[in-house]
N, C-alpha and C. Protein backbone atom coordinates (compact mmCIF):
# COMPACT_ATOMS: atom_id res chain seq x y z
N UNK A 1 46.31 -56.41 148.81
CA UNK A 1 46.49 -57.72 149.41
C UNK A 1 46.30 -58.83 148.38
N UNK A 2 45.46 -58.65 147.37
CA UNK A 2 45.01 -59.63 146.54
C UNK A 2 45.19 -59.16 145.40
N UNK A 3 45.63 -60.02 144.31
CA UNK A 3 45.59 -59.67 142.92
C UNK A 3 44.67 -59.44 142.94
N UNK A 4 44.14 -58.22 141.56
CA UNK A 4 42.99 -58.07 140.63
C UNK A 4 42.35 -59.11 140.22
N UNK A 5 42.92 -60.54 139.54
CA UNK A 5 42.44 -61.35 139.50
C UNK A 5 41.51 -62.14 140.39
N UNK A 6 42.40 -62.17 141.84
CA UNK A 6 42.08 -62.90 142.58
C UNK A 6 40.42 -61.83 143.56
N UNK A 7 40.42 -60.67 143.42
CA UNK A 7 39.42 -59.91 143.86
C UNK A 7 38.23 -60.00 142.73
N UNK A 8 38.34 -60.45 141.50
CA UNK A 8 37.08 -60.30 140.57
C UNK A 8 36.98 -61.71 140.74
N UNK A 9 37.76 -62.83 140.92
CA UNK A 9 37.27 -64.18 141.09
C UNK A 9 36.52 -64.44 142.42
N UNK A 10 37.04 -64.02 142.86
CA UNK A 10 36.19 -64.23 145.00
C UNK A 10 34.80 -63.37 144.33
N UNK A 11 34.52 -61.97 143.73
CA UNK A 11 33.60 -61.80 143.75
C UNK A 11 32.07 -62.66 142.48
N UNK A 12 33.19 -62.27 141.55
CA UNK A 12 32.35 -63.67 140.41
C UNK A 12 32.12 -64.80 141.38
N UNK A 13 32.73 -65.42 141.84
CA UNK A 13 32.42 -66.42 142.34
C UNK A 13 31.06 -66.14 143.39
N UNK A 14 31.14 -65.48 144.55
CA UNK A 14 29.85 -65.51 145.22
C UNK A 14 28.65 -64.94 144.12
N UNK A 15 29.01 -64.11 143.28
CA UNK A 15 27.48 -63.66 142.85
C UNK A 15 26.74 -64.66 141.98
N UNK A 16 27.52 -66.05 141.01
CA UNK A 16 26.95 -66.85 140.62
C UNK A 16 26.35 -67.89 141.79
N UNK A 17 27.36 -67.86 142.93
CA UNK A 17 26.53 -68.92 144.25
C UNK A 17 25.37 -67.75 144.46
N UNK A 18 25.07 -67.12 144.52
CA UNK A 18 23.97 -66.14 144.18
C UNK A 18 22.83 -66.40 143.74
N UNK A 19 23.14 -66.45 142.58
CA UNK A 19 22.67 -66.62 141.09
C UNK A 19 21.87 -67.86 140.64
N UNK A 20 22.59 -69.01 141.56
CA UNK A 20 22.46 -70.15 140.84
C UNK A 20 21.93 -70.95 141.90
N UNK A 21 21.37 -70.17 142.87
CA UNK A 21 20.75 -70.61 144.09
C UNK A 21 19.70 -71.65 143.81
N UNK A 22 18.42 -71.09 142.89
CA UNK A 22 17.46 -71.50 142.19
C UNK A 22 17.64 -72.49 141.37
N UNK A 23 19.35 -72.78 140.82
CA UNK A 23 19.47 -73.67 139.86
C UNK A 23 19.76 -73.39 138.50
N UNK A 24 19.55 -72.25 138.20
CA UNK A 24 20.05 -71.50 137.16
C UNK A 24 21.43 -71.35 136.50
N UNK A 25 21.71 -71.09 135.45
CA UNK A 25 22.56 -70.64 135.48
C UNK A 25 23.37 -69.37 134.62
N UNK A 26 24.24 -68.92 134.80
CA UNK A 26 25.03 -67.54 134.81
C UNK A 26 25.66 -67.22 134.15
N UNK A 27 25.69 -66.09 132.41
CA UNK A 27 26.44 -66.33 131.47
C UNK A 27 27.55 -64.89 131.82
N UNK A 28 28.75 -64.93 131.06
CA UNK A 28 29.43 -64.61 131.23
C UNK A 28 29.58 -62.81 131.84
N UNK A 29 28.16 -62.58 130.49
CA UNK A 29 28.03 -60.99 130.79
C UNK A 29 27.25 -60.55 131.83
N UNK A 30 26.32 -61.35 132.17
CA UNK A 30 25.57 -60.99 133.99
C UNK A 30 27.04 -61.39 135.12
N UNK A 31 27.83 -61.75 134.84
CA UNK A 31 28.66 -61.64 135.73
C UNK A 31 29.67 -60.51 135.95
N UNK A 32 29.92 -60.56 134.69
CA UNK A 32 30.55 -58.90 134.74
C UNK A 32 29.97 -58.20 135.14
N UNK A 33 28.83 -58.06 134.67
CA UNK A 33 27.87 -56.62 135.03
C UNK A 33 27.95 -56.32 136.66
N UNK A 34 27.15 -57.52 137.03
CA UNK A 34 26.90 -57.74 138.23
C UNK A 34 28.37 -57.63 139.05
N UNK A 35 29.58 -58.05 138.58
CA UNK A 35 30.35 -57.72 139.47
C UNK A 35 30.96 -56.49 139.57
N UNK A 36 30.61 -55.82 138.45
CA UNK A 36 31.38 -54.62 137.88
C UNK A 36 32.72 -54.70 137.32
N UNK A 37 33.13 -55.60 136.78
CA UNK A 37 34.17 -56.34 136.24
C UNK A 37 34.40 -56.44 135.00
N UNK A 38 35.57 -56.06 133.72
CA UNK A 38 35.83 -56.32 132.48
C UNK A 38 35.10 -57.41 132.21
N UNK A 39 34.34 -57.75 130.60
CA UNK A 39 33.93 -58.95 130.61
C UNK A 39 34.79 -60.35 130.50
N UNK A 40 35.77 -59.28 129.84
CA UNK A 40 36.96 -60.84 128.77
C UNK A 40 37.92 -61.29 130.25
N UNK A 41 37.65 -60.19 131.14
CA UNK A 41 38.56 -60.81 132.28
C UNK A 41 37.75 -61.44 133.06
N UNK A 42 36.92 -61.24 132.90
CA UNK A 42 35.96 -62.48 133.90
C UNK A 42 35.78 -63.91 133.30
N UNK A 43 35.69 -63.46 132.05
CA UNK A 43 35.17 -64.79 130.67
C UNK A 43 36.84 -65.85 131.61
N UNK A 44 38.19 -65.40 131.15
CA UNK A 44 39.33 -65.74 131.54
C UNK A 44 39.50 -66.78 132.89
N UNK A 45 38.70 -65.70 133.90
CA UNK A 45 38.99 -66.40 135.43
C UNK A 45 37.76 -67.25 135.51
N UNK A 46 36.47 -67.30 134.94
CA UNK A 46 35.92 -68.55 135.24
C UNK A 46 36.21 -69.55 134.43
N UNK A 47 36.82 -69.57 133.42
CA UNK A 47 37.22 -70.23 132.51
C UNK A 47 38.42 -71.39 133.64
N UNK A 48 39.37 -70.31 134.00
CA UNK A 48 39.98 -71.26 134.92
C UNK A 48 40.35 -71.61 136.29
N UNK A 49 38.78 -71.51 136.89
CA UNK A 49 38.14 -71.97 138.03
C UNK A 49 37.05 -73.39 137.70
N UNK A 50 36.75 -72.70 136.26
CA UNK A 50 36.16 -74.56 136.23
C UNK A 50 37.01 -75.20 135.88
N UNK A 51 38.41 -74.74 135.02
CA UNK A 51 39.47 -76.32 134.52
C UNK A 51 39.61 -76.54 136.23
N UNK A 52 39.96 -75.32 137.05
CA UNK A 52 39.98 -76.49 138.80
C UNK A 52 39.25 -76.94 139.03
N UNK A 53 37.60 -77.01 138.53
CA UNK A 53 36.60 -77.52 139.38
C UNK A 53 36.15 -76.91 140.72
N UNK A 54 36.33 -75.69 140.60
CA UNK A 54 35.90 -74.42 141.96
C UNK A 54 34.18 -74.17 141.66
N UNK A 55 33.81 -74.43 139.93
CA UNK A 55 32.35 -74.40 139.60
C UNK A 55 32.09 -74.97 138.31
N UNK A 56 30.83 -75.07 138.22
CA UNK A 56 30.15 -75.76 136.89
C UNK A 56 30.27 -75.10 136.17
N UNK A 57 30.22 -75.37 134.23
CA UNK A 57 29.64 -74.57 133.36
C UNK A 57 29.23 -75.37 132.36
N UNK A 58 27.89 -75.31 131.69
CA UNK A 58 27.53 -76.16 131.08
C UNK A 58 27.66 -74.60 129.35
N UNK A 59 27.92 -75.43 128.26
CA UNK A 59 28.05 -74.90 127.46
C UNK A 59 26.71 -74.78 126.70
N UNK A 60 26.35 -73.96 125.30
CA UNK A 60 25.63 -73.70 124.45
C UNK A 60 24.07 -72.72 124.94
N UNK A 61 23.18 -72.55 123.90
CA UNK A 61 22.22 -71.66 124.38
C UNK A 61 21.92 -71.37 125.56
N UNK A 62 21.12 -72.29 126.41
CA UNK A 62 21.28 -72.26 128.15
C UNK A 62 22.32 -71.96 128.77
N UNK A 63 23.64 -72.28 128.69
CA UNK A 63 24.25 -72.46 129.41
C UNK A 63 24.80 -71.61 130.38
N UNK A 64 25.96 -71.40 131.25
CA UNK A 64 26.56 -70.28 131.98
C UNK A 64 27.29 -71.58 132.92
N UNK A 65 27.25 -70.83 133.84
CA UNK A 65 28.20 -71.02 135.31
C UNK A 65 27.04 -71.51 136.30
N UNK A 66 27.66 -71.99 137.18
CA UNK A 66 26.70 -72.30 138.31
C UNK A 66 27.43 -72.79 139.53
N UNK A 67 26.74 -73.30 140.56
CA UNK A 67 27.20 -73.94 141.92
C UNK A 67 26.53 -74.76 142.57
N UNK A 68 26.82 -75.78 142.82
CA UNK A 68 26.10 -76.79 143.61
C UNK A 68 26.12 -76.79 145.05
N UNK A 69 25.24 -77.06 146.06
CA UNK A 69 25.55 -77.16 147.84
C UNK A 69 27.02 -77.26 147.64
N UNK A 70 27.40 -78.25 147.35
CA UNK A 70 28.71 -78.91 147.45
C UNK A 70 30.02 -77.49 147.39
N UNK A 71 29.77 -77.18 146.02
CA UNK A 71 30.55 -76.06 145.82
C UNK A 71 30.84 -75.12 146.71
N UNK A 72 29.63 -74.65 147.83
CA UNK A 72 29.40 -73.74 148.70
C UNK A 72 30.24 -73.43 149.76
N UNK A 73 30.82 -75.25 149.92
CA UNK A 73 32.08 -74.58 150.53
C UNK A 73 33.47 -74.55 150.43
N UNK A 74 33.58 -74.46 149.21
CA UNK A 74 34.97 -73.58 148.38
C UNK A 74 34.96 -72.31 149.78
N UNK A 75 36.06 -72.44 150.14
CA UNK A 75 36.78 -71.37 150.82
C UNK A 75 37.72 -70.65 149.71
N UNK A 76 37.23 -69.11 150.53
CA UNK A 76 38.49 -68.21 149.98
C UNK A 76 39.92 -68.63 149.18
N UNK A 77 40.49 -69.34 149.91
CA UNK A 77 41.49 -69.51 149.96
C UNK A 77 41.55 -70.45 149.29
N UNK A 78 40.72 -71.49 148.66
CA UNK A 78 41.08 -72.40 147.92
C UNK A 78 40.97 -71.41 146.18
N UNK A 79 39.79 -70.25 145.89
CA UNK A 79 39.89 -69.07 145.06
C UNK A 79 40.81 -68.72 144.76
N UNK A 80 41.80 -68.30 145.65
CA UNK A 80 43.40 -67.45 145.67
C UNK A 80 43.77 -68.37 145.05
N UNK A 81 44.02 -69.57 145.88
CA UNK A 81 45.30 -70.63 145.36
C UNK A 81 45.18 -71.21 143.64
N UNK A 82 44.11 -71.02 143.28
CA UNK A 82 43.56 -71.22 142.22
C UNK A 82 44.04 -70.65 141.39
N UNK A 83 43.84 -69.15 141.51
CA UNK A 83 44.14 -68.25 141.00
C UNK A 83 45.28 -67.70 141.00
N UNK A 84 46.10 -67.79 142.31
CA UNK A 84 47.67 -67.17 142.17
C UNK A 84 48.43 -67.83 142.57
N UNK A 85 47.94 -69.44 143.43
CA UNK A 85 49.30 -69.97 143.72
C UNK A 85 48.89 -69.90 145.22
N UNK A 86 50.38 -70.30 145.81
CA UNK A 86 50.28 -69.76 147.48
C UNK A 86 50.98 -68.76 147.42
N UNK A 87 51.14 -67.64 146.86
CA UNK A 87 51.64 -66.60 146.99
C UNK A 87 51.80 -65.95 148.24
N UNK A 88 50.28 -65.99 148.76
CA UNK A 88 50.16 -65.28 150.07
C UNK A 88 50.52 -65.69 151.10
N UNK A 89 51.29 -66.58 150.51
CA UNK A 89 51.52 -67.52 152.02
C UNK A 89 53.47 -67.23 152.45
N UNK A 90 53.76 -66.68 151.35
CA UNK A 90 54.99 -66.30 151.18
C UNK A 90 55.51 -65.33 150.53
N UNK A 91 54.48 -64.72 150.01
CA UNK A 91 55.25 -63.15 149.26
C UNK A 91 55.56 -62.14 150.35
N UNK A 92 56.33 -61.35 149.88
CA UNK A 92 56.66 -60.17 151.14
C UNK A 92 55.68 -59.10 150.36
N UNK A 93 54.51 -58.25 150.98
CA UNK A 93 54.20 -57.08 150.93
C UNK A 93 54.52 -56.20 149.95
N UNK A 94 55.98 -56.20 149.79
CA UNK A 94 57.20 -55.15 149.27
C UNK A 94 57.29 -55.86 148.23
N UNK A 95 56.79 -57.04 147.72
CA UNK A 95 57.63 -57.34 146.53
C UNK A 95 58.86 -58.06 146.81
N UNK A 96 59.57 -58.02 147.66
CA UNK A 96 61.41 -58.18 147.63
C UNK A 96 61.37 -59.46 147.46
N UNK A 97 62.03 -60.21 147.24
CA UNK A 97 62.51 -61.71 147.09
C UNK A 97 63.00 -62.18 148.13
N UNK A 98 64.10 -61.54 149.14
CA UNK A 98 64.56 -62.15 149.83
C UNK A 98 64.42 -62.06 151.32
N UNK A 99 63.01 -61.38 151.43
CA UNK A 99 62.18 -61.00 152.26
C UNK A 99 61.89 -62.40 153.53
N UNK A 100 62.75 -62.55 154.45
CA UNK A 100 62.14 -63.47 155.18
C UNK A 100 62.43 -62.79 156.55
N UNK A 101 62.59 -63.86 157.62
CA UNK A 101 62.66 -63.46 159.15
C UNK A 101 64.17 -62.99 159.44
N UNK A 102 65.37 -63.90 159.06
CA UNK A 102 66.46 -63.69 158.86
C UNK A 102 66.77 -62.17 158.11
N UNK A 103 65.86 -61.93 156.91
CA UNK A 103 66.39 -60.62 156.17
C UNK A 103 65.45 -60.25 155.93
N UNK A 104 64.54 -59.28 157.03
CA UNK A 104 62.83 -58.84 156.89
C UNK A 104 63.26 -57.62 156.13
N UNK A 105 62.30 -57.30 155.45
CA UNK A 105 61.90 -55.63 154.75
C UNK A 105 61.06 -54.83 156.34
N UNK A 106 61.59 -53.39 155.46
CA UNK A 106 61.30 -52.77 156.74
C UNK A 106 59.42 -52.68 156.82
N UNK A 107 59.32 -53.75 156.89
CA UNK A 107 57.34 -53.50 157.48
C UNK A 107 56.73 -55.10 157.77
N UNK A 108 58.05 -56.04 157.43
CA UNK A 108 58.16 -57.15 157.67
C UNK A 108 57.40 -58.04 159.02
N UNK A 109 57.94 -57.06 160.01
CA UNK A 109 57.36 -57.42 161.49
C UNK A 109 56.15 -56.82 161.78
N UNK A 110 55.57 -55.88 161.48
CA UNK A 110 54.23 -55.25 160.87
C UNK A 110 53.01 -55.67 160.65
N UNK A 111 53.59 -56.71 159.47
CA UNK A 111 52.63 -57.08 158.15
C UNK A 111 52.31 -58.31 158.61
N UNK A 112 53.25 -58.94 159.64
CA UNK A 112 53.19 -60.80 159.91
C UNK A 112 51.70 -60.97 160.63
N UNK A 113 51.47 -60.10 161.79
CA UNK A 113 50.23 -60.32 162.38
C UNK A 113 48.58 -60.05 161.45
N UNK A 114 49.16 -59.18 160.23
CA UNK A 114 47.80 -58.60 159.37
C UNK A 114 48.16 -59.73 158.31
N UNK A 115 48.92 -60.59 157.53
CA UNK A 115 48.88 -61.41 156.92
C UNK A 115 48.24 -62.63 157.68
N UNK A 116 48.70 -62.67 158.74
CA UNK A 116 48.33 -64.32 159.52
C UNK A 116 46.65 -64.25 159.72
N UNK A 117 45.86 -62.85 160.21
CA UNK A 117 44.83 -62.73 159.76
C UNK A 117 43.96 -62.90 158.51
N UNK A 118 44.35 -62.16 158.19
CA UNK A 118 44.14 -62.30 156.14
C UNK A 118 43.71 -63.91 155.87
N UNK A 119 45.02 -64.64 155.89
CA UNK A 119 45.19 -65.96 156.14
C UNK A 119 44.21 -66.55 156.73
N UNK A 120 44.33 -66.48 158.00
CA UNK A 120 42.71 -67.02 158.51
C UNK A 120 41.59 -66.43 158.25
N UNK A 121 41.31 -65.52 157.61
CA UNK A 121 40.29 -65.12 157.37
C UNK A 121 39.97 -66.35 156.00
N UNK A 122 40.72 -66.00 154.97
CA UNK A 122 40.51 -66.59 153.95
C UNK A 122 40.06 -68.42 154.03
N UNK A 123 40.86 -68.67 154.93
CA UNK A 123 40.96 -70.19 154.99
C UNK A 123 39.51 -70.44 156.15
N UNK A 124 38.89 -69.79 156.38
CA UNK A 124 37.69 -70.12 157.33
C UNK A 124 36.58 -69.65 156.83
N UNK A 125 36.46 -68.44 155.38
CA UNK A 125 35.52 -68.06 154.98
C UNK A 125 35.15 -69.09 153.71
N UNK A 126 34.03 -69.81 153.79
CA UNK A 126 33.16 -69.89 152.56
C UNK A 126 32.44 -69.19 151.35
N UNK A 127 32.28 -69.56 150.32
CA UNK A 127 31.38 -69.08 149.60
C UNK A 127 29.79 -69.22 150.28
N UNK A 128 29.60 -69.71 150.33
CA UNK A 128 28.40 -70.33 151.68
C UNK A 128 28.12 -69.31 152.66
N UNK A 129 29.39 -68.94 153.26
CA UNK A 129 29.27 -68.30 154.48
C UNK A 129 28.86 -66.58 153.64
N UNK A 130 29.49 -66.50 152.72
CA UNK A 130 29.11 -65.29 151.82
C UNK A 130 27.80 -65.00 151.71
N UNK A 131 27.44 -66.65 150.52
CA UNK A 131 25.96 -66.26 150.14
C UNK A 131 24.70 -65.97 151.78
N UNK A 132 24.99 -66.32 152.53
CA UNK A 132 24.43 -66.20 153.63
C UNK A 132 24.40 -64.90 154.52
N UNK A 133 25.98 -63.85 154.34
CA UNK A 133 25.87 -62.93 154.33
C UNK A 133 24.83 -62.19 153.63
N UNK A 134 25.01 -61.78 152.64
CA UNK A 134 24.27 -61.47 151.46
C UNK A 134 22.56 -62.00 151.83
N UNK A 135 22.50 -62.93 152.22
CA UNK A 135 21.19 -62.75 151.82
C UNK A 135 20.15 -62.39 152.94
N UNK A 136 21.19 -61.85 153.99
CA UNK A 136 20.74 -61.23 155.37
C UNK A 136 20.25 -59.72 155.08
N UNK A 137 20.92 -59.34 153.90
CA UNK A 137 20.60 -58.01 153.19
C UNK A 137 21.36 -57.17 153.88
N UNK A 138 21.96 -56.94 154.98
CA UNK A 138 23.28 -56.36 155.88
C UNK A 138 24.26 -56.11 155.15
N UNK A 139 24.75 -56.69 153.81
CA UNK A 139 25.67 -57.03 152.93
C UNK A 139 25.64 -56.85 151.71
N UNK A 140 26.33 -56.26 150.84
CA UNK A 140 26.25 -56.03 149.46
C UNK A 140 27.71 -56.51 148.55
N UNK A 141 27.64 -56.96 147.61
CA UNK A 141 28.83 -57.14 146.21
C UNK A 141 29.20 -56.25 145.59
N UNK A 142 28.79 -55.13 145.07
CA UNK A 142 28.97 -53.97 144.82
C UNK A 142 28.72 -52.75 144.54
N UNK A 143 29.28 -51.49 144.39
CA UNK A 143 28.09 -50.55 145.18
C UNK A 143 27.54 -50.10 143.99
């Protein structure tokens, strides 16, 4: 459903709202670790989640990543769009290009009710609503 990208950024992203609860903040390689994620591909996607302003990073000895209240409620979906565009808002499943209602792929009529979910899922979930998961302990980032 989601780029690679876009699955190590949603998760980088909650584990520094995590992280940075206290005020702290989060260098490149506790994020990998912690997410279980390449480092240079993580270094990459927070790199350009802060040129959007999705999170902080203050540079030199101290420094890392972080999140403010404010940040907390970055929705999903503002992550994706960040990261891939509105893709999901219009790619077909299949890949095909010319994939619409007029000329569906065969899984077309299928996929519309599990995308429109997806969709709302994304666009109603917070980082917020995450870290709050998570810290019910019901919930884990990775196994």
């Amino acid at each position: 459903m989601f780029s690679k990208t876009c699955e190590y950024g949603i998760k980088a992203m909650i584990f520094v709202a995590q992280k940075s609860k206290d005020g702290s903040r989060v260098g490149i390689k506790d994020i990998a670790k912690g997410t279980d994620a390449p480092e240079h591909f993580v270094a990459k996607i927070m790199q350009e989640l802060g040129r959007k302003k999705l999170v902080h990073s203050v540079k030199g000895p101290n420094g890392g990543f972080y999140m403010d209240q404010f940040d907390l409620q970055t929705s999903l979906a503002d992550i994706v769009r960040a990261l891939d565009g509105n893709s999901i808002y219009s790619d077909c499943v299949l890949g095909l290009k010319t994939c619409n209602e007029k000329k569906p792929c065969p899984v077309h009529d299928q996929y519309r009710d599990i995308k429109k979910n997806l969709i709302k899922m994304i666009e109603e979930n917070t980082i917020g609503d995450f870290n709050t998961k998570l810290d019910s302990g019901k919930f884990f980032l990775v196994n």
